[in-house]
N, C-alpha and C. Protein backbone atom coordinates (compact mmCIF):
# COMPACT_ATOMS: atom_id res chain seq x y z
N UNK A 1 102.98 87.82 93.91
CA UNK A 1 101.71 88.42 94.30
C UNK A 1 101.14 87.63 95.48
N UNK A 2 100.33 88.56 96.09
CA UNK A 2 100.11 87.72 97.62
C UNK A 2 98.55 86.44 96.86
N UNK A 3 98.99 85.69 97.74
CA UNK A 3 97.46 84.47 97.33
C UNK A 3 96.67 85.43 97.30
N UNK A 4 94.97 85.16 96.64
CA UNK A 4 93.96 85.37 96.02
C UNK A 4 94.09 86.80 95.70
N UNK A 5 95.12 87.52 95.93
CA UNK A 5 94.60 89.01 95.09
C UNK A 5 94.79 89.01 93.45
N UNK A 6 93.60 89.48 93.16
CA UNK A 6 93.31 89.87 91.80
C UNK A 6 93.20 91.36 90.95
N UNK A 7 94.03 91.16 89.67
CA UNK A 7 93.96 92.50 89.41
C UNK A 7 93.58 92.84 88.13
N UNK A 8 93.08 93.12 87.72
CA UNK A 8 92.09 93.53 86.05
C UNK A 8 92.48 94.96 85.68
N UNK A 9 93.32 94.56 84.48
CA UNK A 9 93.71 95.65 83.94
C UNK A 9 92.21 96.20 82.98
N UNK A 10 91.75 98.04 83.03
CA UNK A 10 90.58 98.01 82.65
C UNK A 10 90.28 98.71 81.24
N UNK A 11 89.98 98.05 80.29
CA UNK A 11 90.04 98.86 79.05
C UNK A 11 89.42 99.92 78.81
N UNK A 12 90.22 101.01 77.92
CA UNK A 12 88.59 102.20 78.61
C UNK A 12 88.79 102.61 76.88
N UNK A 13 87.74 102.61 76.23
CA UNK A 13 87.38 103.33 74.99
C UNK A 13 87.33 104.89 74.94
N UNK A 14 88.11 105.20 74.37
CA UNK A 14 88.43 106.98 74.35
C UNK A 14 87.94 106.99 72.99
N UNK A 15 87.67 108.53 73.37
CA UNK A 15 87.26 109.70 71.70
C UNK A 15 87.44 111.00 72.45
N UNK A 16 86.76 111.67 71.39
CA UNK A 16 86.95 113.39 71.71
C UNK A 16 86.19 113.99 72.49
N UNK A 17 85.00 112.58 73.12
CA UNK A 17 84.04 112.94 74.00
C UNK A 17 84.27 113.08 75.64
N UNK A 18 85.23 111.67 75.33
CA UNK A 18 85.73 111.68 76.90
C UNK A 18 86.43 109.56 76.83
N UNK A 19 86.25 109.04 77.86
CA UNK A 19 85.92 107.83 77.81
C UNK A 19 84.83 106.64 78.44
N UNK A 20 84.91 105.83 78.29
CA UNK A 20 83.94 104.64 78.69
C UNK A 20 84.75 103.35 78.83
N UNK A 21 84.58 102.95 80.46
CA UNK A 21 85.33 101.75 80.66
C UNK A 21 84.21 100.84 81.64
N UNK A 22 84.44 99.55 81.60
CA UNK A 22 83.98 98.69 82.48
C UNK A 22 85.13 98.60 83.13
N UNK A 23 84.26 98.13 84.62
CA UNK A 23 85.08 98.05 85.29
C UNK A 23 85.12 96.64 86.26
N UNK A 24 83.78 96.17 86.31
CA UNK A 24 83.46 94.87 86.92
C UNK A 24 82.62 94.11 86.42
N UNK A 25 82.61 92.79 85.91
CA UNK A 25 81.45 91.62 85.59
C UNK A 25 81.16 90.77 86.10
N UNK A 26 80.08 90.19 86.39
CA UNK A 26 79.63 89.28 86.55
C UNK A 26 80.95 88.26 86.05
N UNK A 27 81.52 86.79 87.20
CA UNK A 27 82.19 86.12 86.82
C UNK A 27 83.56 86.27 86.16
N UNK A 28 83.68 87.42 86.32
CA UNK A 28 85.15 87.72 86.26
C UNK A 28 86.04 87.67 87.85
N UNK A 29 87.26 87.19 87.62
CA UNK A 29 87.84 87.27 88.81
C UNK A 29 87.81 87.96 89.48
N UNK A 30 87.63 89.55 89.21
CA UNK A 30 87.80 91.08 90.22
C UNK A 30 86.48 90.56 90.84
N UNK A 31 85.15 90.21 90.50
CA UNK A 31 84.02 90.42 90.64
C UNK A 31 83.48 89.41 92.05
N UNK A 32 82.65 90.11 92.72
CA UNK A 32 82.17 89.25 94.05
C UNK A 32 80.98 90.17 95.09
N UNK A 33 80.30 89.76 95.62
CA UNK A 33 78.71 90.39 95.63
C UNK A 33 79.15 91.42 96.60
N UNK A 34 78.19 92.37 95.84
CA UNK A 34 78.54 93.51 96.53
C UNK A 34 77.57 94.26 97.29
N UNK A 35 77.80 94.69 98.50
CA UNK A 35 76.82 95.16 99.58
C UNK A 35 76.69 96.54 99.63
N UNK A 36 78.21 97.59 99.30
CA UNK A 36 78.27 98.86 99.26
C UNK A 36 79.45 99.00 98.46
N UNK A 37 78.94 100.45 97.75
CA UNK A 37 80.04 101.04 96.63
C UNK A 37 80.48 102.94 97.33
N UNK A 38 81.40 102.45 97.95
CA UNK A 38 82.04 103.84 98.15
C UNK A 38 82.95 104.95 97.27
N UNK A 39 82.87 105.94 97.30
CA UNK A 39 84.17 106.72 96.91
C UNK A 39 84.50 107.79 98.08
N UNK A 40 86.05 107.90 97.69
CA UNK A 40 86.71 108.89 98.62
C UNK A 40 87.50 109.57 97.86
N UNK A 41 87.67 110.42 98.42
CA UNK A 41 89.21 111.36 97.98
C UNK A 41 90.08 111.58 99.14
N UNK A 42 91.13 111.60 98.34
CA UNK A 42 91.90 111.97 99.43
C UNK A 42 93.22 113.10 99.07
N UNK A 43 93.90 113.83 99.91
CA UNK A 43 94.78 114.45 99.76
C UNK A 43 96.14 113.98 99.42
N UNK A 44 96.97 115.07 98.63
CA UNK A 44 98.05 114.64 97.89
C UNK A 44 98.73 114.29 99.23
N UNK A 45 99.83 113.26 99.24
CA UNK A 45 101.08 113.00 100.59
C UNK A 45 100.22 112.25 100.87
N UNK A 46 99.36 112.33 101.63
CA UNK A 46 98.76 111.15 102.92
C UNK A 46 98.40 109.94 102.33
N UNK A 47 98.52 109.39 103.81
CA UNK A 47 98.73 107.83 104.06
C UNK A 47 97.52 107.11 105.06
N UNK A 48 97.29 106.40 103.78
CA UNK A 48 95.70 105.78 104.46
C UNK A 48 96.18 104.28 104.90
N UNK A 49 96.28 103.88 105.85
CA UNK A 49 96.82 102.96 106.12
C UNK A 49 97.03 102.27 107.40
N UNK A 50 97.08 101.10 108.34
CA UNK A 50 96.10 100.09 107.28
C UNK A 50 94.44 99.46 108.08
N UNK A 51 94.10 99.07 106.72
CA UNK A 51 93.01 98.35 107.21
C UNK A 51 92.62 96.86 106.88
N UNK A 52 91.77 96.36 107.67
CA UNK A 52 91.84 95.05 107.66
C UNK A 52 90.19 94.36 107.94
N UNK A 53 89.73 93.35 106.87
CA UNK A 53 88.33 93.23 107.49
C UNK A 53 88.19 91.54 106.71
N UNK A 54 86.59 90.81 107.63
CA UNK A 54 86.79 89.46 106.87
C UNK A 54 85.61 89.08 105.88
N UNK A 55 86.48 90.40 104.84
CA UNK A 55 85.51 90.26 103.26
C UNK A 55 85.92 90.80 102.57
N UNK A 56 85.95 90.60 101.03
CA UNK A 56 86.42 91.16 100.11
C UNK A 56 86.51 92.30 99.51
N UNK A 57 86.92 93.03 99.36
CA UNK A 57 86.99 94.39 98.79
C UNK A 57 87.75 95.24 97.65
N UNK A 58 86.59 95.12 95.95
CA UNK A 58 87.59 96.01 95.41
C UNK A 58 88.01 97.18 95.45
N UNK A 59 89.04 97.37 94.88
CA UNK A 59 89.48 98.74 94.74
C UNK A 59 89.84 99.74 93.12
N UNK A 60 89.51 100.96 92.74
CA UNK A 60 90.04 101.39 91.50
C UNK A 60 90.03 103.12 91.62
N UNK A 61 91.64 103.73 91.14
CA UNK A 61 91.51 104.56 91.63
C UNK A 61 91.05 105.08 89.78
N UNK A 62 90.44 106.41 90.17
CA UNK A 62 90.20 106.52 89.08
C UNK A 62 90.29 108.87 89.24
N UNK A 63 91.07 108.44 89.75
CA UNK A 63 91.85 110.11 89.58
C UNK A 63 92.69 110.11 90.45
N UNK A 64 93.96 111.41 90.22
CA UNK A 64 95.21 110.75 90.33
C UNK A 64 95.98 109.72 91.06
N UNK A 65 97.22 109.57 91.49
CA UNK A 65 97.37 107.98 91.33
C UNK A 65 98.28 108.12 92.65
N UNK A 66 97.99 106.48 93.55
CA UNK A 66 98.81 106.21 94.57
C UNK A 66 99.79 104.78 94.60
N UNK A 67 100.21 105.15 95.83
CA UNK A 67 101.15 103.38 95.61
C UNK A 67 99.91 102.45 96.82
N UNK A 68 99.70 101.78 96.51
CA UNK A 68 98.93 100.80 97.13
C UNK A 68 99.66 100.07 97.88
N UNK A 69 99.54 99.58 99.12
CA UNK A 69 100.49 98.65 100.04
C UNK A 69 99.52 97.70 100.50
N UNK A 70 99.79 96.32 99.96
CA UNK A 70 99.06 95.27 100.33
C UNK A 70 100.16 94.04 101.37
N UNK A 71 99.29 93.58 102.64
CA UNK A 71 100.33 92.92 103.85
C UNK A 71 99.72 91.31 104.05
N UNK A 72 99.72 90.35 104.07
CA UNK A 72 99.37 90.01 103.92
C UNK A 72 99.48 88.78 105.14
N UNK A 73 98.66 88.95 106.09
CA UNK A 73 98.82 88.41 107.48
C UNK A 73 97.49 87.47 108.08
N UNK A 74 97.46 87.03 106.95
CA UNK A 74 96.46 85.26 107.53
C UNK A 74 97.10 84.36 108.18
N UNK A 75 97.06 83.44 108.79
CA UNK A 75 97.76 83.15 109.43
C UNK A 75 98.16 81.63 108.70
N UNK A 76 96.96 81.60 108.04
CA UNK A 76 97.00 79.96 107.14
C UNK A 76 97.73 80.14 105.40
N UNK A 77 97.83 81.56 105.26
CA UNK A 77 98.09 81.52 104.17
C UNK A 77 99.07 81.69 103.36
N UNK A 78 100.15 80.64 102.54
CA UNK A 78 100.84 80.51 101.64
C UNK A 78 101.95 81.98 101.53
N UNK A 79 101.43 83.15 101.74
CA UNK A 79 102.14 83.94 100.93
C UNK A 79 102.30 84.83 102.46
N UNK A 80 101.64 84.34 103.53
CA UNK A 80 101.94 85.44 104.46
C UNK A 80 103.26 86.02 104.97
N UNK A 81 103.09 86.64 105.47
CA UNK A 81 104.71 87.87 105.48
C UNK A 81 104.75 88.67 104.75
N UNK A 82 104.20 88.55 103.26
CA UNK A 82 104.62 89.02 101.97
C UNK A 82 104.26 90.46 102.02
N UNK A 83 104.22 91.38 101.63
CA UNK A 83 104.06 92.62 101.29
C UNK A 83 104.30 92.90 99.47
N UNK A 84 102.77 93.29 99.46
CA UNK A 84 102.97 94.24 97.76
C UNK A 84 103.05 95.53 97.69
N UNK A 85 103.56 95.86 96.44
CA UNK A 85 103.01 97.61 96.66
C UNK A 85 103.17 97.90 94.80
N UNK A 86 101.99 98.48 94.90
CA UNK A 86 101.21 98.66 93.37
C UNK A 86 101.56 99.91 93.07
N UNK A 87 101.73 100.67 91.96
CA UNK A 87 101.77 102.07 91.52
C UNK A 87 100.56 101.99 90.60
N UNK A 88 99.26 102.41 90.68
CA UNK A 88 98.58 102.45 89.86
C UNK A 88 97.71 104.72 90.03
N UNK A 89 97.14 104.34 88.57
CA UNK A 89 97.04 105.74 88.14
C UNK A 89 95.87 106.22 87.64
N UNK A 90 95.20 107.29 87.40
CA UNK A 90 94.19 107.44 86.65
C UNK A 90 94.24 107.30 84.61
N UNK A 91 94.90 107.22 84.49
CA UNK A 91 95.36 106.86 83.00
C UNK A 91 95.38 105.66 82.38
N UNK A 92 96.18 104.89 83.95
CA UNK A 92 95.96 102.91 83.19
C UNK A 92 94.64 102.31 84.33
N UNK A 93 93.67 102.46 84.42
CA UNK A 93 92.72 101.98 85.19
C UNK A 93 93.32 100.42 85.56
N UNK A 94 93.04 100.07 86.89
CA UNK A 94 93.10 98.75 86.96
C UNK A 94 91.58 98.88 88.09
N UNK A 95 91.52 97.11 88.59
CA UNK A 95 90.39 97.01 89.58
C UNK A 95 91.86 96.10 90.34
N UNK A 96 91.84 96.24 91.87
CA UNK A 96 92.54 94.99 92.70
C UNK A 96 91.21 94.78 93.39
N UNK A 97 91.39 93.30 93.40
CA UNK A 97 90.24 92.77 94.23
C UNK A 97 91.09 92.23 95.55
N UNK A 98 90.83 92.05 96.92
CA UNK A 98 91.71 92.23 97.91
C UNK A 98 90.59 91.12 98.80
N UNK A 99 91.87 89.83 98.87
CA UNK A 99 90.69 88.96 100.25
C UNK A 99 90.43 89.22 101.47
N UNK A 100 89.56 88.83 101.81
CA UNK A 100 89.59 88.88 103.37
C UNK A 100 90.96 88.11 104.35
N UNK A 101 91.29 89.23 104.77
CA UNK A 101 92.54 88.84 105.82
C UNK A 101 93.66 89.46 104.95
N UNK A 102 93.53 90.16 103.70
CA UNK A 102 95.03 90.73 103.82
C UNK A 102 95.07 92.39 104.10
N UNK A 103 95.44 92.35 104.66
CA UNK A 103 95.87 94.35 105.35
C UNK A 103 95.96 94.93 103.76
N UNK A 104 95.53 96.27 103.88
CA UNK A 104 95.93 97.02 102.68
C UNK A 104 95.75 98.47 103.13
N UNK A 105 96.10 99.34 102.53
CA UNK A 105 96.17 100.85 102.65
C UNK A 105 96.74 101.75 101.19
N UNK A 106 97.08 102.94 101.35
CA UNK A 106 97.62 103.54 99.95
C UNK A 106 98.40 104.54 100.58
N UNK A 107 98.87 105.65 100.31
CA UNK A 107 99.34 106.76 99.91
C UNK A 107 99.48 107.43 99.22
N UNK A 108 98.53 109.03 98.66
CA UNK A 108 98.47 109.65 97.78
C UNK A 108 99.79 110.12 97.20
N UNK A 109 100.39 109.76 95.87
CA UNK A 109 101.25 110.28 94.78
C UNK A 109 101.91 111.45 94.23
N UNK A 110 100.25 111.50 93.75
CA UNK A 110 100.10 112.85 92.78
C UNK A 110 99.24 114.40 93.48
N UNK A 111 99.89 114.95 92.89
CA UNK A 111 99.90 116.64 93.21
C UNK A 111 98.63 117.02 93.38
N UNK A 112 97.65 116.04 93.41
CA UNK A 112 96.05 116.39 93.32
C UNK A 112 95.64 115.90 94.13
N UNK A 113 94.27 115.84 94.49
CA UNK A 113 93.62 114.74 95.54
C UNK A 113 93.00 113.32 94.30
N UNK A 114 93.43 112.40 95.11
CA UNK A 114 93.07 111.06 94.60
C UNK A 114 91.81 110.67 95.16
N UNK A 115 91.15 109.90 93.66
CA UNK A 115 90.04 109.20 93.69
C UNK A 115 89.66 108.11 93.93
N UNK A 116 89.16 107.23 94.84
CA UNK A 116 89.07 105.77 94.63
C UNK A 116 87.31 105.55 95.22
N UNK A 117 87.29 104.54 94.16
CA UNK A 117 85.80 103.39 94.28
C UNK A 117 86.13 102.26 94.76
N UNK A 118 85.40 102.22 95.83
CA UNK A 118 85.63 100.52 96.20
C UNK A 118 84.27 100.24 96.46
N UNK A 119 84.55 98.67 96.18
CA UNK A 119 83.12 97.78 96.56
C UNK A 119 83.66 96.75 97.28
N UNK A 120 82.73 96.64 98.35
CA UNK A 120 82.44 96.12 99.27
C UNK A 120 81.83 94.79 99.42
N UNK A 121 82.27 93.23 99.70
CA UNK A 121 81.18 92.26 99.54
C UNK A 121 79.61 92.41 100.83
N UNK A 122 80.88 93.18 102.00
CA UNK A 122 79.53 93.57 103.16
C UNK A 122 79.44 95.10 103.30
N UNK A 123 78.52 95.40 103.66
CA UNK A 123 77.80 96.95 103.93
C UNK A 123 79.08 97.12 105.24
N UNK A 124 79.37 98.71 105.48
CA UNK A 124 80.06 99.32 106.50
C UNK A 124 79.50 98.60 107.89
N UNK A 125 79.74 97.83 109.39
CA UNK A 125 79.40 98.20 110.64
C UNK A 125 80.00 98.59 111.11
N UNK A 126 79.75 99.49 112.04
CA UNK A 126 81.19 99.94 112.44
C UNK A 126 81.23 99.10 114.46
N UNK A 127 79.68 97.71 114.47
CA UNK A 127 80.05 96.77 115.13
C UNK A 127 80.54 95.92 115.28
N UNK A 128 80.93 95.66 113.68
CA UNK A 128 81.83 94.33 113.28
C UNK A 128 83.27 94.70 113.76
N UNK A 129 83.19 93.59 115.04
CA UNK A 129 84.49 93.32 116.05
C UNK A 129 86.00 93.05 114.59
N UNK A 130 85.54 92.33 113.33
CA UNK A 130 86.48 91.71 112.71
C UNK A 130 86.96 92.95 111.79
N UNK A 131 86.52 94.26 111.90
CA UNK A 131 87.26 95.34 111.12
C UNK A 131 88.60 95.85 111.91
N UNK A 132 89.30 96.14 111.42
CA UNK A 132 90.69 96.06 112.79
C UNK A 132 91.24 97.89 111.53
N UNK A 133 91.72 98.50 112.25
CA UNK A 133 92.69 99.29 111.63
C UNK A 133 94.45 99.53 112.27
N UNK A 134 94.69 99.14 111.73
CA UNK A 134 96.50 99.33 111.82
C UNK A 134 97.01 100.14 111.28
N UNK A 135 98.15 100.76 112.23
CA UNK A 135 99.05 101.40 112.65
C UNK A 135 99.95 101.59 110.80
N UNK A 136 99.77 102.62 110.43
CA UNK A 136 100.47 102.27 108.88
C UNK A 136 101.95 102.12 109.03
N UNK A 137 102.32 102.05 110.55
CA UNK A 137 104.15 101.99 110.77
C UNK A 137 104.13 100.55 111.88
N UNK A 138 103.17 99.49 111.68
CA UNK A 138 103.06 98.64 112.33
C UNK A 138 104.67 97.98 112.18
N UNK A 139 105.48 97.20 113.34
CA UNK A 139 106.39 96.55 113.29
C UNK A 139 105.95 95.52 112.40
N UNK A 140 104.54 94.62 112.83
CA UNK A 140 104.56 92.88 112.35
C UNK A 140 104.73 93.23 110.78
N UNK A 141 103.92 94.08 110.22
CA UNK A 141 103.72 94.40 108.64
C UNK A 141 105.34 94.71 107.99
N UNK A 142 105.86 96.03 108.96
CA UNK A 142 107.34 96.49 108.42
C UNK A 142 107.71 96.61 107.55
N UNK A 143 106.21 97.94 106.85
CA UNK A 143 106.60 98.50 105.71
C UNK A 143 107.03 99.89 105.67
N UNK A 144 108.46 100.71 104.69
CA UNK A 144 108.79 101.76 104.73
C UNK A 144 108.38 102.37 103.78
N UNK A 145 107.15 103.54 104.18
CA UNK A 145 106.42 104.31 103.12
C UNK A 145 107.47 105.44 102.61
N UNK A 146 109.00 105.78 103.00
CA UNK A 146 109.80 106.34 102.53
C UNK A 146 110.35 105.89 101.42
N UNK A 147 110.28 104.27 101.27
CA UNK A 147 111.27 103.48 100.12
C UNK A 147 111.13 104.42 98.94
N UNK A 148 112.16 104.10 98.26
CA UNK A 148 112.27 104.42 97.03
C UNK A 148 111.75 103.66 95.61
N UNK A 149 111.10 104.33 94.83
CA UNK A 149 110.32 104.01 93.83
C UNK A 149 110.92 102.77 93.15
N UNK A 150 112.46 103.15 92.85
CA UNK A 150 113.16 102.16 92.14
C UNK A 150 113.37 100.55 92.68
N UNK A 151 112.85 100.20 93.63
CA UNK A 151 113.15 98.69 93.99
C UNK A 151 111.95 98.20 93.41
N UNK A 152 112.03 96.70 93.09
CA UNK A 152 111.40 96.09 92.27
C UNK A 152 109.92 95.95 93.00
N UNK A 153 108.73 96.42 92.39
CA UNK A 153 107.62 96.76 92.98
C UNK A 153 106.72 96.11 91.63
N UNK A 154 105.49 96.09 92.07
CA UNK A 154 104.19 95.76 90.82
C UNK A 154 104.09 97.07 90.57
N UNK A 155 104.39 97.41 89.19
CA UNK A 155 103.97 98.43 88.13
C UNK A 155 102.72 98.36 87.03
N UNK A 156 101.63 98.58 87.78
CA UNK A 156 100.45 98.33 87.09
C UNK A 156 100.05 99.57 85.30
C-alpha cells in the first residue's frame, strides 16, 4: 500500500428498513478536518482520472462500484513509483483517505452510474496553482486502465 493511505472498512447495520453506517470519526485514521463534502456521479465505463492536490481527501463510493487507481508521485516518499488499484463497491462500503501528493482517479465498473462522497481537508479553488490534473494515460504514472482484473490488485 502506498505510504499514508488509509482505508476503513465501514460497518453498516441492515434490517428490513434499509441500512445505517458510519462512515467517519473523530480520531480515527480515515478522519481529518474537513472544509467541503462533495458528491458526484458518474457514468458506467468512464475514467476520471487523474488528479492531484496538497491536501487530504476522503473518498467512499456508495453506489455502484469502481476500480480506484492510486499513483503515488512525491518526490520524498518511500513508496513512490508505486501504483494501487482498489475494487471497491456499494455493498462492502469502505472510506480511502488519500494524502496530499498522491495522484488518484477511478473508473466506473458497474452497469449504473456510480456514487461517490468525498471530503475535502480544503474547500474547492480553482486558484490554487497546487491542484494539477493528469492525463489518465500519463507516461510518468504508466497505468493500463485495460489490465485485467485477475493480477494481484487490493480487493476491498
Amino acid at each position: 500500500m502506498i505510504g499514508g493511505v488509509k482505508i476503513k472498512k465501514i460497518t453498516t447495520h441492515r434490517d428490513d428498513r434499509g441500512f445505517f453506517a458510519e462512515m467517519v470519526k473523530f480520531g480515527e485514521d480515515t478522519f481529518h478536518e474537513v472544509k467541503q463534502t462533495s458528491y458526484a456521479e458518474t457514468k458506467p465505463g468512464i475514467i476520471k482520472a487523474f488528479h492531484l492536490h496538497d491536501y487530504w481527501e476522503s473518498w467512499c463510493i456508495v453506489k455502484g462500484s469502481a476500480k480506484i487507481v492510486l499513483a503515488d508521485i512525491r518526490a520524498d516518499s518511500p513508496t513512490k513509483g508505486k501504483n494501487d488499484v482498489l475494487y471497491v463497491d456499494e455493498k462492502d462500503l469502505v472510506v480511502i483517505a488519500i494524502p496530499p501528493g498522491v495522484a488518484h482517479g477511478y473508473q466506473v465498473l458497474s452497469d449504473k452510474p456510480m456514487g461517490i462522497i468525498y471530503h475535502a481537508e480544503e474547500a474547492y479553488d480553482p486558484e490554487n496553482l497546487a491542484i494539477k490534473v493528469i492525463p489518465h494515460d500519463c507516461p510518468e504514472i504508466n497505468f493500463d486502465w485495460d489490465e485485467i482484473i485477475s493480477k494481484p490488485h487490493i480487493r476491498l
